[in-house]
PDB file of N, CA and C in Angstrom:
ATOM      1  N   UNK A   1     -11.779  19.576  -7.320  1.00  0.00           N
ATOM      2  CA  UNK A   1     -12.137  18.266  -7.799  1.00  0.00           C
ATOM      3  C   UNK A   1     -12.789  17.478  -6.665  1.00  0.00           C
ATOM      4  N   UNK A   2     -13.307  16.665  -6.800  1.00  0.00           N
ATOM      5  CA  UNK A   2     -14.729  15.690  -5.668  1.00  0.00           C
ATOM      6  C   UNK A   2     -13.769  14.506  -5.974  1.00  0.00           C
ATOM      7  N   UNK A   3     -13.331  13.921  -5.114  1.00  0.00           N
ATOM      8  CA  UNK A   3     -12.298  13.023  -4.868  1.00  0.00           C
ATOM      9  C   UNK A   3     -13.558  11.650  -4.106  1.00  0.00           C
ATOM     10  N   UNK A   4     -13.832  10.846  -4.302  1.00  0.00           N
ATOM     11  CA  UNK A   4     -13.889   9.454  -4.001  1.00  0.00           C
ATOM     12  C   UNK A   4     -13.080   8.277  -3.404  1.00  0.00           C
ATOM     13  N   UNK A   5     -13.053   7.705  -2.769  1.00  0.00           N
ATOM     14  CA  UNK A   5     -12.242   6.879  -1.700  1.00  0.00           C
ATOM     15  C   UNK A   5     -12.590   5.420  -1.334  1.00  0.00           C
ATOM     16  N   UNK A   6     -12.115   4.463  -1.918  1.00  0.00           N
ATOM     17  CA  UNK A   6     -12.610   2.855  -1.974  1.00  0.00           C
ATOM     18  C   UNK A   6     -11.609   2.525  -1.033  1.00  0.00           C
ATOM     19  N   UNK A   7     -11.313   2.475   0.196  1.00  0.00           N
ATOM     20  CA  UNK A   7     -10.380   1.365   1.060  1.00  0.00           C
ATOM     21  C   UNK A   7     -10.850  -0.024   0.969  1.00  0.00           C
ATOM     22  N   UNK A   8      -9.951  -1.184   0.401  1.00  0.00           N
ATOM     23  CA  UNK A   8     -10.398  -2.928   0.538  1.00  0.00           C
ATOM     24  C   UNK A   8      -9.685  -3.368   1.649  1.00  0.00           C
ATOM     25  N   UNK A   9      -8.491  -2.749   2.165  1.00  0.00           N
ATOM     26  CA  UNK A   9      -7.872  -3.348   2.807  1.00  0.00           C
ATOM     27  C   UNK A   9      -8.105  -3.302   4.501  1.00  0.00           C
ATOM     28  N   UNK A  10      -7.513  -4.151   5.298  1.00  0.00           N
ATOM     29  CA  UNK A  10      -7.137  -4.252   6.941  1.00  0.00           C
ATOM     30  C   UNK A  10      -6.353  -3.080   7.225  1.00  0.00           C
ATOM     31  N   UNK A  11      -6.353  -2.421   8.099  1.00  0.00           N
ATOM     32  CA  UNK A  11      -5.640  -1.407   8.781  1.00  0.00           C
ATOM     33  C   UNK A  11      -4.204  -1.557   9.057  1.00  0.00           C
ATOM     34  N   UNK A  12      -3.513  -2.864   9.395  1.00  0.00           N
ATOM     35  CA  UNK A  12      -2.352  -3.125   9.543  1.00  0.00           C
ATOM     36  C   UNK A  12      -1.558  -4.301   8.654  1.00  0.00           C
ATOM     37  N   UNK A  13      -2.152  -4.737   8.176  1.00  0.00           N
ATOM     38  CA  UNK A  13      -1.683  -5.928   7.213  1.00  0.00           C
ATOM     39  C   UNK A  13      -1.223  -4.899   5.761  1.00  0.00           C
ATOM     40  N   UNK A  14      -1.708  -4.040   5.380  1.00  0.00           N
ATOM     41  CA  UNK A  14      -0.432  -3.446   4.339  1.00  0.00           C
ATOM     42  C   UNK A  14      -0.946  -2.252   4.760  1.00  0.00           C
ATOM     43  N   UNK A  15      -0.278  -1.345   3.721  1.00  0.00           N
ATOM     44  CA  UNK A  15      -0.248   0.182   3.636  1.00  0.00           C
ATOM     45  C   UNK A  15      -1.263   0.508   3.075  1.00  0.00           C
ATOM     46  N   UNK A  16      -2.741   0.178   2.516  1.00  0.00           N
ATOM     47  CA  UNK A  16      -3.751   0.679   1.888  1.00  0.00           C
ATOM     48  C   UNK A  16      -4.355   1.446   2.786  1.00  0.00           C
ATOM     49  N   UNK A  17      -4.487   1.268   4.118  1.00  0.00           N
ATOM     50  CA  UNK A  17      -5.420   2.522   4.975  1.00  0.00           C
ATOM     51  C   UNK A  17      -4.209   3.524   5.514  1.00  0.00           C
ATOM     52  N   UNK A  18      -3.258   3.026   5.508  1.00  0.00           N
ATOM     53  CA  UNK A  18      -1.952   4.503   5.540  1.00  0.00           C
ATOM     54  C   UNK A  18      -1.967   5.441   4.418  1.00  0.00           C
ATOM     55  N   UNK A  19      -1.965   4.818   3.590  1.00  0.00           N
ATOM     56  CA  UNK A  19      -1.611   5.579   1.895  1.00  0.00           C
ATOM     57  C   UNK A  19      -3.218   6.796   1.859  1.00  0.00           C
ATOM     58  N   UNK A  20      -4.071   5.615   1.844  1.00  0.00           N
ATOM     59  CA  UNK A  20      -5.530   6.577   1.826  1.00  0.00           C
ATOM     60  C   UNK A  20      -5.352   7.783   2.390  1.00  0.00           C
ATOM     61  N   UNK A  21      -5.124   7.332   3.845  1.00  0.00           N
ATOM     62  CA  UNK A  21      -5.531   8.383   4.917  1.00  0.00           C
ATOM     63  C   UNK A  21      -4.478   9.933   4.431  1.00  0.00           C
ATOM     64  N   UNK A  22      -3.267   9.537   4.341  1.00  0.00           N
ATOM     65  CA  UNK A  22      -2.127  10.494   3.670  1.00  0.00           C
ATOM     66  C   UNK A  22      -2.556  10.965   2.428  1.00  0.00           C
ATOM     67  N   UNK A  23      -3.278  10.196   1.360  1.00  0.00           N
ATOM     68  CA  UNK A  23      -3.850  10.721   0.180  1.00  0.00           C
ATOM     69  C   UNK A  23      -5.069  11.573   0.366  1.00  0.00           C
ATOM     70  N   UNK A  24      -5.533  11.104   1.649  1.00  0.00           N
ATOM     71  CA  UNK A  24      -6.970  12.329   1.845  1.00  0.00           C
ATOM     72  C   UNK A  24      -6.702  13.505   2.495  1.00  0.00           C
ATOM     73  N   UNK A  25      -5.469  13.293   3.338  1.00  0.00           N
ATOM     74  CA  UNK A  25      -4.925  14.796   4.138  1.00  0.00           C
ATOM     75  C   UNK A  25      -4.487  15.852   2.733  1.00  0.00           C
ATOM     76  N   UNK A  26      -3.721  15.133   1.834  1.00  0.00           N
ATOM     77  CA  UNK A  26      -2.826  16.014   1.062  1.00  0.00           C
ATOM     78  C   UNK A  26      -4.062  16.506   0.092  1.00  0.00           C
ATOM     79  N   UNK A  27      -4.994  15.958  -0.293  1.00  0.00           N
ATOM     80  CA  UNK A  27      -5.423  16.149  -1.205  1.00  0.00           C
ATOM     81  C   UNK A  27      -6.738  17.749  -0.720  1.00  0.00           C
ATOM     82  N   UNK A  28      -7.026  17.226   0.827  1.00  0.00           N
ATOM     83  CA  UNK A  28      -8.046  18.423   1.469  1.00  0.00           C
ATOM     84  C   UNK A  28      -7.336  19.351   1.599  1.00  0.00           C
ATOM     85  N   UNK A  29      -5.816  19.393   1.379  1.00  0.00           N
ATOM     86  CA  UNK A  29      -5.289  20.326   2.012  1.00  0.00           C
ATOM     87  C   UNK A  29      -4.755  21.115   0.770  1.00  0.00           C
ATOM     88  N   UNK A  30      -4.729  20.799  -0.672  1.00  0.00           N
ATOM     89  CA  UNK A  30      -4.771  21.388  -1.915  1.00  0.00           C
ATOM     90  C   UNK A  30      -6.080  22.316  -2.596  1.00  0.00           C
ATOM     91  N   UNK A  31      -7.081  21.926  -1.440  1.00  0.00           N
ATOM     92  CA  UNK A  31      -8.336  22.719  -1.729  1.00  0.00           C
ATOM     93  C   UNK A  31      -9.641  21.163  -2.576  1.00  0.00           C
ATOM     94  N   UNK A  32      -9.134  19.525  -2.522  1.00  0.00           N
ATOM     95  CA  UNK A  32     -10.299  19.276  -3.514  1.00  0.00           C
ATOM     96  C   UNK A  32     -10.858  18.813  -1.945  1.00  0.00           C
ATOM     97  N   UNK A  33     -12.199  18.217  -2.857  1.00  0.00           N
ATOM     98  CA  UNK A  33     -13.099  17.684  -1.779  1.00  0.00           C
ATOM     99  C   UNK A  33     -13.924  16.296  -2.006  1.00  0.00           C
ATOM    100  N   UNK A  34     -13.084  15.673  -0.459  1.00  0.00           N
ATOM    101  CA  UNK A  34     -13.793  14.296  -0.568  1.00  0.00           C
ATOM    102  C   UNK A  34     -15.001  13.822  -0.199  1.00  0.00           C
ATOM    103  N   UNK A  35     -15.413  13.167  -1.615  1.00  0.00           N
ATOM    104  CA  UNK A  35     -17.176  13.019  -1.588  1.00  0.00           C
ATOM    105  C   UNK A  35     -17.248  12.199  -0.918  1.00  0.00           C
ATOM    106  N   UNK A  36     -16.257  11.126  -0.329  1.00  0.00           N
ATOM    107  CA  UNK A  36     -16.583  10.329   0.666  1.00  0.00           C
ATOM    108  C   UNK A  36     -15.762   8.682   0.708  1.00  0.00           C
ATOM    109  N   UNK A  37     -15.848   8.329   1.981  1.00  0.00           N
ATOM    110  CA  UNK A  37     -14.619   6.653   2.014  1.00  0.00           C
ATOM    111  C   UNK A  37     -15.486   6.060   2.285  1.00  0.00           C
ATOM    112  N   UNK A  38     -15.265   4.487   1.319  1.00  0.00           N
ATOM    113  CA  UNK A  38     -16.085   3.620   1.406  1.00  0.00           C
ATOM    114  C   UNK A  38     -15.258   3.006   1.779  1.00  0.00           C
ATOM    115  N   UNK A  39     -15.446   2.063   2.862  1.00  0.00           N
ATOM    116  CA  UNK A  39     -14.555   0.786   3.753  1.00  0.00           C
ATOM    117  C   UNK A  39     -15.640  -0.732   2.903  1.00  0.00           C
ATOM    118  N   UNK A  40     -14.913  -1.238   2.200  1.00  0.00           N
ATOM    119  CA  UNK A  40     -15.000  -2.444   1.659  1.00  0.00           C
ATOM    120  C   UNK A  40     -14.216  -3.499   2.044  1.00  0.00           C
ATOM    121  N   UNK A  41     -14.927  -5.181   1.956  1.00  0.00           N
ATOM    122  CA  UNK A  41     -13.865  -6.413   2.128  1.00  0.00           C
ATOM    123  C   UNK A  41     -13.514  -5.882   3.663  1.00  0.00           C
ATOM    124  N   UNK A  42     -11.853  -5.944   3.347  1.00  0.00           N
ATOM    125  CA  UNK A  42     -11.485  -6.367   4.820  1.00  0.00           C
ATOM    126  C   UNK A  42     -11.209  -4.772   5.343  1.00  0.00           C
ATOM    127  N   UNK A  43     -11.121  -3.989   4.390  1.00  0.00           N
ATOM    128  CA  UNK A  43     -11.615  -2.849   5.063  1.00  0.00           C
ATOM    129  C   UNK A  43     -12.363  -1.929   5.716  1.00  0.00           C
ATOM    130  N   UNK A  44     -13.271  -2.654   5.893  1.00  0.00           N
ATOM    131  CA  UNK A  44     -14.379  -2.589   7.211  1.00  0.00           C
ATOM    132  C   UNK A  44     -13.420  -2.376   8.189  1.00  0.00           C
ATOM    133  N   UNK A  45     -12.400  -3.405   8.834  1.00  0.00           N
ATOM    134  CA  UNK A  45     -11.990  -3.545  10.026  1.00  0.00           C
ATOM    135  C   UNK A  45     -11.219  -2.025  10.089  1.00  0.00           C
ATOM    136  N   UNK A  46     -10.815  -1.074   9.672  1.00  0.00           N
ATOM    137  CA  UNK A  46     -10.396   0.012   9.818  1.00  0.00           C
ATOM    138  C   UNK A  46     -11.007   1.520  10.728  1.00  0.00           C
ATOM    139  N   UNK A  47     -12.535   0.981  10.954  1.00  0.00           N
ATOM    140  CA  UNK A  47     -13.484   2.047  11.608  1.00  0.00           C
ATOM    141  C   UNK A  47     -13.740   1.112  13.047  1.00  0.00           C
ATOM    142  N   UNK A  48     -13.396  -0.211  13.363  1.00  0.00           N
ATOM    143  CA  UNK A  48     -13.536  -0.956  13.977  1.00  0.00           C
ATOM    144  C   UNK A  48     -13.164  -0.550  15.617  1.00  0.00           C
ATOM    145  N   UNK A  49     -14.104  -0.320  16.324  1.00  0.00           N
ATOM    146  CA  UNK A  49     -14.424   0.507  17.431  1.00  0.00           C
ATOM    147  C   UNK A  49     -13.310  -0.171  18.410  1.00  0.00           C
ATOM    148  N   UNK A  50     -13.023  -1.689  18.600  1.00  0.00           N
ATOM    149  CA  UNK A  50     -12.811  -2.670  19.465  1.00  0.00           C
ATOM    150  C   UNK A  50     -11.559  -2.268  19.320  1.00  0.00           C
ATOM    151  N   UNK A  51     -10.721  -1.466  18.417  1.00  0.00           N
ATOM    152  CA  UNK A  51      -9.348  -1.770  17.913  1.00  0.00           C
ATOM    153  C   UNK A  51      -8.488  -1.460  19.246  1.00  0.00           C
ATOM    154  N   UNK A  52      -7.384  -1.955  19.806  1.00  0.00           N
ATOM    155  CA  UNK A  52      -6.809  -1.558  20.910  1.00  0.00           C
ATOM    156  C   UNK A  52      -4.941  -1.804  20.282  1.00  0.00           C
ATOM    157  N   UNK A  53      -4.428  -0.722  19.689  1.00  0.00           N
ATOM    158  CA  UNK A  53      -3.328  -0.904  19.371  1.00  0.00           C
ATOM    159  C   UNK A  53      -2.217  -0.526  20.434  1.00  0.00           C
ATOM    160  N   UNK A  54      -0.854  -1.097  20.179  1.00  0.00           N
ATOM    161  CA  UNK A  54      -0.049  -0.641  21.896  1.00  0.00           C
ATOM    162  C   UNK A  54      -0.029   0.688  21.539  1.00  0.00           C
ATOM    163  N   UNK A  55       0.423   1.452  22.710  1.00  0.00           N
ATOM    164  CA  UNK A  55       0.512   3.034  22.908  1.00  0.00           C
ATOM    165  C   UNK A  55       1.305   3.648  22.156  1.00  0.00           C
ATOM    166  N   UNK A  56       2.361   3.005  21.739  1.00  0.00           N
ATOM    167  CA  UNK A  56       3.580   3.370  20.843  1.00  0.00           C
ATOM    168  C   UNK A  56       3.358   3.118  19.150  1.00  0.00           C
ATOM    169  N   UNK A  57       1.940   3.265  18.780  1.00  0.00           N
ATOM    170  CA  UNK A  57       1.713   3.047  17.295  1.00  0.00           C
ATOM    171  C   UNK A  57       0.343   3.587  17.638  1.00  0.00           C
ATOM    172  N   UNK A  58       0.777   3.559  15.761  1.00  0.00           N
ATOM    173  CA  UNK A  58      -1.055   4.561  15.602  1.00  0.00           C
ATOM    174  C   UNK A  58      -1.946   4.300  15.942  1.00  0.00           C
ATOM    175  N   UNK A  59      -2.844   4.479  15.739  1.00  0.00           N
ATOM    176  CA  UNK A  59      -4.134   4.521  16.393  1.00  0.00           C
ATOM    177  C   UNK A  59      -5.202   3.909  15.448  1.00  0.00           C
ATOM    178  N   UNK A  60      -5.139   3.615  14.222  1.00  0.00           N
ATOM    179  CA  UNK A  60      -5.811   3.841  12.587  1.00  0.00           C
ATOM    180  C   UNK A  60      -7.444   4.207  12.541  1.00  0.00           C
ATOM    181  N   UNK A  61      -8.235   3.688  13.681  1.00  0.00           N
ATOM    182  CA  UNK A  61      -9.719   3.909  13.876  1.00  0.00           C
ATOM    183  C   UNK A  61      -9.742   5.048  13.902  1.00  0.00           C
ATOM    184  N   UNK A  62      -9.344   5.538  15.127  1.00  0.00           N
ATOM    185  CA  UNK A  62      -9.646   7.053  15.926  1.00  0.00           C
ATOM    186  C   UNK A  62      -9.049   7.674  14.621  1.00  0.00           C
ATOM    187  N   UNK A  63      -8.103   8.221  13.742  1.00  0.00           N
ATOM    188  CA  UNK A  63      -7.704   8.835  12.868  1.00  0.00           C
ATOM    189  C   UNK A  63      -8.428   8.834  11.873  1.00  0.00           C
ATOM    190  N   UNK A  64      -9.194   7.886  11.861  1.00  0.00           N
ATOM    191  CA  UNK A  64     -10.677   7.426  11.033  1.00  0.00           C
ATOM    192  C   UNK A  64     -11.218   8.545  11.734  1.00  0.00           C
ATOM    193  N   UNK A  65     -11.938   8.196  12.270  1.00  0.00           N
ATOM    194  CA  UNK A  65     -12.742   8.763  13.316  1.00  0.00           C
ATOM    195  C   UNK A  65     -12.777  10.793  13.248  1.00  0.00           C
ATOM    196  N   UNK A  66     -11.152  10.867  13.811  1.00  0.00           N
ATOM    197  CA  UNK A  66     -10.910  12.203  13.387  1.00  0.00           C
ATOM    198  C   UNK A  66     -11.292  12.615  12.401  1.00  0.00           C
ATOM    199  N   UNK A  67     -10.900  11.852  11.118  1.00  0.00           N
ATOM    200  CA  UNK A  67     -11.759  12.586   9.803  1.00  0.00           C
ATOM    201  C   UNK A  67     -12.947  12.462   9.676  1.00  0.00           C
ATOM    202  N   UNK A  68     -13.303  11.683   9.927  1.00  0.00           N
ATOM    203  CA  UNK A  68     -15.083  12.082  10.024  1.00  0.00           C
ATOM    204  C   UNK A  68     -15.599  13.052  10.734  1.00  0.00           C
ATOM    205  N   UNK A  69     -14.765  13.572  11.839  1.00  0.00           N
ATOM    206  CA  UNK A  69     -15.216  14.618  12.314  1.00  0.00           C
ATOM    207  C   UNK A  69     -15.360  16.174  12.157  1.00  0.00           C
ATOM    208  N   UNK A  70     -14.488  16.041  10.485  1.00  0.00           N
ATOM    209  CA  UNK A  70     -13.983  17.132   9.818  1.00  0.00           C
ATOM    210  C   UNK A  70     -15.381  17.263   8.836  1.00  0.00           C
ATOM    211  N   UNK A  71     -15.961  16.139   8.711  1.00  0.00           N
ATOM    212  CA  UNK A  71     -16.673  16.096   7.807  1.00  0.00           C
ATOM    213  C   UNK A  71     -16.852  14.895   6.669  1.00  0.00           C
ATOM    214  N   UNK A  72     -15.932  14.435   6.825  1.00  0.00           N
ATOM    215  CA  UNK A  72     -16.207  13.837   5.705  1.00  0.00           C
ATOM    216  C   UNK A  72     -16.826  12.349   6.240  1.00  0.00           C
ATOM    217  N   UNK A  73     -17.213  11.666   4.692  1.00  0.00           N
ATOM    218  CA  UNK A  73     -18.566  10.634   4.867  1.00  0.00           C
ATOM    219  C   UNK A  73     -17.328   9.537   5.006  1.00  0.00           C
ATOM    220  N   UNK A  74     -17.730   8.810   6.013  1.00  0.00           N
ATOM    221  CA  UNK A  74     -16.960   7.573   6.252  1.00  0.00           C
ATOM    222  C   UNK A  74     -17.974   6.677   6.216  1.00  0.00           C
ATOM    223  N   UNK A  75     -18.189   5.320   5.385  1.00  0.00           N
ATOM    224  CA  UNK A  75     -19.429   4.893   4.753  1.00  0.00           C
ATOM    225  C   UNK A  75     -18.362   3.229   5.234  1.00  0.00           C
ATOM    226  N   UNK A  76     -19.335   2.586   5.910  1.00  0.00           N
ATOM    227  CA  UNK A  76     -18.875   1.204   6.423  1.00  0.00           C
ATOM    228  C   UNK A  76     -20.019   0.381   5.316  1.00  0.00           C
ATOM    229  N   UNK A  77     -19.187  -0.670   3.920  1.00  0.00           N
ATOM    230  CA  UNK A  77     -20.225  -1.722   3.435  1.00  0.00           C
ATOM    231  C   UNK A  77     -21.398  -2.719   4.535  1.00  0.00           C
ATOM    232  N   UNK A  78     -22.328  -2.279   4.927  1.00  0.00           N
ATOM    233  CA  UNK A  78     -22.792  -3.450   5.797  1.00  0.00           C
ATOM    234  C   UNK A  78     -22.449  -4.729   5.262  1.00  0.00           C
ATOM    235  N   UNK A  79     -22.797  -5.212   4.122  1.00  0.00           N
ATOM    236  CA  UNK A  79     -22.522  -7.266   3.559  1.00  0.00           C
ATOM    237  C   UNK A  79     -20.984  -7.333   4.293  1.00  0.00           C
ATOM    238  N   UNK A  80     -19.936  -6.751   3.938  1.00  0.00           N
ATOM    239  CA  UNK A  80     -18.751  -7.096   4.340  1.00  0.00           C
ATOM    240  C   UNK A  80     -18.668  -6.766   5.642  1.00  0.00           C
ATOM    241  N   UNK A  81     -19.178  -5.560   6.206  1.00  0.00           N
ATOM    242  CA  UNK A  81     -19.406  -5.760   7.934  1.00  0.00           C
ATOM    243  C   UNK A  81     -19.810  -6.922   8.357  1.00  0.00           C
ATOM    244  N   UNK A  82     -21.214  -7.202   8.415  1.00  0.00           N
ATOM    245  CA  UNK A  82     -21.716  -8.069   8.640  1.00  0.00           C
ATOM    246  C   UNK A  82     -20.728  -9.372   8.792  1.00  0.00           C
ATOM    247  N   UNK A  83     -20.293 -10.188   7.404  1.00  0.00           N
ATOM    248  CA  UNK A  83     -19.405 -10.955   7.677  1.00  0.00           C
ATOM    249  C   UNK A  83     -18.217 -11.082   8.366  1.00  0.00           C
ATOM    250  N   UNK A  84     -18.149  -9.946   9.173  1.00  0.00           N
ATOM    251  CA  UNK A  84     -16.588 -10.294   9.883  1.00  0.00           C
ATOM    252  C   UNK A  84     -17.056  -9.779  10.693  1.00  0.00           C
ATOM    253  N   UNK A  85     -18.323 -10.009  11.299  1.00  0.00           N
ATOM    254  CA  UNK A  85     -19.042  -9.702  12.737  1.00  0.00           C
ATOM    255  C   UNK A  85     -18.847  -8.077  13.529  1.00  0.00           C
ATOM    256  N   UNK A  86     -18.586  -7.114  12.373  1.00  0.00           N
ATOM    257  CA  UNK A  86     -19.054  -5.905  12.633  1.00  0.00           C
ATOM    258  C   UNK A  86     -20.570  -5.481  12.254  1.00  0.00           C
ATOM    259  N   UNK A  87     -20.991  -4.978  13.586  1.00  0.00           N
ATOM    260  CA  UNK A  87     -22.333  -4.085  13.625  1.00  0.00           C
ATOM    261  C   UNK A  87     -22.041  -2.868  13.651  1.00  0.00           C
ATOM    262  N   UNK A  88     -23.511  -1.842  13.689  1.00  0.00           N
ATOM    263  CA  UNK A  88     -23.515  -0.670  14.001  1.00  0.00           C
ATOM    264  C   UNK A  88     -22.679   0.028  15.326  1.00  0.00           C
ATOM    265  N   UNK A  89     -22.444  -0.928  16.420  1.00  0.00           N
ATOM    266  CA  UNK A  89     -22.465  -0.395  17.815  1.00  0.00           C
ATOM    267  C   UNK A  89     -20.498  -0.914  17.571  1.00  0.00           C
ATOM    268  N   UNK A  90     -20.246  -1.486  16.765  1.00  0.00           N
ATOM    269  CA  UNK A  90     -18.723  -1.818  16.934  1.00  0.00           C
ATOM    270  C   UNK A  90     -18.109  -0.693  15.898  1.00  0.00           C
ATOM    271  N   UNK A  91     -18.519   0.163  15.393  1.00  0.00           N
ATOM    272  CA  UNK A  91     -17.702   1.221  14.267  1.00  0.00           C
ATOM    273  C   UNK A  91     -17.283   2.709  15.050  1.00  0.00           C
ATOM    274  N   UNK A  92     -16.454   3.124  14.650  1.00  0.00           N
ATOM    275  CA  UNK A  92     -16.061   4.159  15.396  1.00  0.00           C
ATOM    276  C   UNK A  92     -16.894   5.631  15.077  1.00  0.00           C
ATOM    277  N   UNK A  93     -16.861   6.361  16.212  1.00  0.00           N
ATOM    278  CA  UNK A  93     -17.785   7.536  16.123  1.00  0.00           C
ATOM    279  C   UNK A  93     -17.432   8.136  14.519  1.00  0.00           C
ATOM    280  N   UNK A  94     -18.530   9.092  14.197  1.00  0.00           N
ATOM    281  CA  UNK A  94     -17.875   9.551  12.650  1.00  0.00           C
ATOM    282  C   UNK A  94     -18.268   9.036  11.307  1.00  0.00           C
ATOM    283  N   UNK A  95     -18.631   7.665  11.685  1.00  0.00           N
ATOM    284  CA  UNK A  95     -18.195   6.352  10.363  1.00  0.00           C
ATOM    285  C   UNK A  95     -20.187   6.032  10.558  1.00  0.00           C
ATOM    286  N   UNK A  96     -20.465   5.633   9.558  1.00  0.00           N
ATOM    287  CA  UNK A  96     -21.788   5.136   9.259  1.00  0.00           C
ATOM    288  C   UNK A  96     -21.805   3.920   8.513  1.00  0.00           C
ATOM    289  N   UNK A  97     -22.722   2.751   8.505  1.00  0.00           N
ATOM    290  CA  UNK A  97     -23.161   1.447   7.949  1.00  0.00           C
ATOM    291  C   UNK A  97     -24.231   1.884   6.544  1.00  0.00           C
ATOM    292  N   UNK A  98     -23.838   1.102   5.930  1.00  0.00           N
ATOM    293  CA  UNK A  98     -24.723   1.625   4.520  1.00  0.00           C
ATOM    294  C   UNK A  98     -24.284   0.295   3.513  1.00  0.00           C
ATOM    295  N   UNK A  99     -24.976   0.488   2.488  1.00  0.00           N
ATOM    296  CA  UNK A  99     -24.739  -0.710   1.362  1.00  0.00           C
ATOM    297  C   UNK A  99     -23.962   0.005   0.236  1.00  0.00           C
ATOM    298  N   UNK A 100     -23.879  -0.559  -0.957  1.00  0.00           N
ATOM    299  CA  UNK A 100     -22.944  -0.816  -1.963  1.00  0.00           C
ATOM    300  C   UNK A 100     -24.040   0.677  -2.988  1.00  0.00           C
ATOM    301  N   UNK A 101     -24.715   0.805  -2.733  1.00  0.00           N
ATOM    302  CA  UNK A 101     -25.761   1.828  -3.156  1.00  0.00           C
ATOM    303  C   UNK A 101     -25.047   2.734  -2.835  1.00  0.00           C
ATOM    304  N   UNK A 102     -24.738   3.345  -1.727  1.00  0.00           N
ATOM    305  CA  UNK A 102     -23.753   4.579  -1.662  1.00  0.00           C
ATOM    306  C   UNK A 102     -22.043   4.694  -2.027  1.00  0.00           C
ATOM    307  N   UNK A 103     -21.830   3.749  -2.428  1.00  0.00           N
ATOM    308  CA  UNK A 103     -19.973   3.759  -3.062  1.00  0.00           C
ATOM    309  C   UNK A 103     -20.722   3.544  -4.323  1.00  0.00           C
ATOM    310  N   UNK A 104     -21.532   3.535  -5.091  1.00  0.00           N
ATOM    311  CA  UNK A 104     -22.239   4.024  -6.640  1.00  0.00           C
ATOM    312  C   UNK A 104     -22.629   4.936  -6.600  1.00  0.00           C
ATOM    313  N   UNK A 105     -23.525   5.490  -5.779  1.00  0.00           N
ATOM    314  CA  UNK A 105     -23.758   7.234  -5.619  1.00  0.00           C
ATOM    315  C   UNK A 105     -22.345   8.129  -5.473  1.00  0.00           C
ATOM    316  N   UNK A 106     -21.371   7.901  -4.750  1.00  0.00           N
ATOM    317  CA  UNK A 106     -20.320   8.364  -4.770  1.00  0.00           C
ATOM    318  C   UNK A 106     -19.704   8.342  -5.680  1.00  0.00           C
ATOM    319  N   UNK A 107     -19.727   7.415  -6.861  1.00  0.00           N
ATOM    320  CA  UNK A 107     -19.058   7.034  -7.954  1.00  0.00           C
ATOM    321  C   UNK A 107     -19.194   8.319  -9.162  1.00  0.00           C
ATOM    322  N   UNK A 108     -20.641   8.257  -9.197  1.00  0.00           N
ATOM    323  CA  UNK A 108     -21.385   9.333  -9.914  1.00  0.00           C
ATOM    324  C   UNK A 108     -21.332  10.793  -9.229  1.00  0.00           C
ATOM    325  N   UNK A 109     -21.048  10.979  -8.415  1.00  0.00           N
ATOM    326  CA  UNK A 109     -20.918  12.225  -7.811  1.00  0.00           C
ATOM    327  C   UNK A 109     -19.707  12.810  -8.064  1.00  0.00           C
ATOM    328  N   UNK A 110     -18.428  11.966  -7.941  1.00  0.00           N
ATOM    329  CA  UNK A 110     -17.146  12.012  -7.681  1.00  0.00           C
ATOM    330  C   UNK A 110     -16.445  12.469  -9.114  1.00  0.00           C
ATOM    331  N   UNK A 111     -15.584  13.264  -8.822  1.00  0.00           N
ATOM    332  CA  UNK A 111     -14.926  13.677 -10.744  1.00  0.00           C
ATOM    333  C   UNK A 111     -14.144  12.619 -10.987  1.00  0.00           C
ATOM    334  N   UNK A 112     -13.460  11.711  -9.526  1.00  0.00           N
ATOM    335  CA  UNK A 112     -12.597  10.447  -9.664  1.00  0.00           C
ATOM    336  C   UNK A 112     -12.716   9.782  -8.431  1.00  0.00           C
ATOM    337  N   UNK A 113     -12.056   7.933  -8.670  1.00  0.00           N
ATOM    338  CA  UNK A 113     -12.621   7.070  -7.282  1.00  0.00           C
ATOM    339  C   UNK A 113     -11.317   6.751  -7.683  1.00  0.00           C
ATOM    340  N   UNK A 114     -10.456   6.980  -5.982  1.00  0.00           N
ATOM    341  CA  UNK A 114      -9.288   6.456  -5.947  1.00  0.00           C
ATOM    342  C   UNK A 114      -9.207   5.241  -4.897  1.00  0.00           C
ATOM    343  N   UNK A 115      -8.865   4.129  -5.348  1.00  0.00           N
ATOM    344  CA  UNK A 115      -8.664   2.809  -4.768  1.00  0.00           C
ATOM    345  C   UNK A 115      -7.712   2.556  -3.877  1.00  0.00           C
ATOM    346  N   UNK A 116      -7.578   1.856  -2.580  1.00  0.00           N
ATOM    347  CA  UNK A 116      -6.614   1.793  -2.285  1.00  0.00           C
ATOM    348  C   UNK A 116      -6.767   0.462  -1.394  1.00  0.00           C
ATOM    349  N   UNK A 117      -5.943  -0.526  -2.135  1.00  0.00           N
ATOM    350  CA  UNK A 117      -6.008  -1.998  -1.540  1.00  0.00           C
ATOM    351  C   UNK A 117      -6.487  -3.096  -2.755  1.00  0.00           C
ATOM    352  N   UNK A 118      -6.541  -4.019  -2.970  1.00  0.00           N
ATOM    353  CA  UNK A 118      -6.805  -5.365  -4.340  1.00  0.00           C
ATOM    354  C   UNK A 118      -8.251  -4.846  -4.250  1.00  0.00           C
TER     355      UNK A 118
END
């Protein structure tokens, strides 16, 4: 199955980029395949290069990051970048800037779009 991926949320303010990230391990690891994460709203800040968490907690970018390096499309909304003063040069390796055009291409590609965050 082609699995789809809408994150809305902040990285630490709830569990929507925990849950994802755990829903995309379990799910690659059953054999489907994710057509790709769209970071929307305040979930932009999740690929967010600047992130400096203490040593004794996760990491949430770089684990971003890691999965993109597996392959899969980590797709940053530019409009909602933009507004919370993320650019190209502030997203973490892995992760790409794009518009609302590609979380609709993904939509249509995808057998399902699983949400995670309001």
């Amino acid at each position: 199955m082609k699995i789809g991926v809408l994150v809305q949320e902040g990285p630490y303010n709830h569990e929507a980029s925990d849950s994802a990230y755990k829903f995309i391990e379990a799910a690659m690891a059953k054999g489907h395949t994710i057509q790709g994460v769209f970071f929307y709203d305040d979930g932009v800040y999740n690929v967010a290069s600047k992130m400096e968490p203490p040593q004794d907690d996760r990491h949430i970018a770089k684990r971003w990051s890691e999965l993109g390096a597996k392959g899969v499309d980590l797709i940053v909304c530019v409009a909602a970048a933009k507004r919370r003063g993320i650019n190209p040069d502030l997203i973490m390796p892995n992760s790409r800037i794009s518009g609302l055009g590609q979380l609709s291409e993904m939509c249509t590609e995808a057998d399902r779009l699983i949400t995670f965050g309001d």
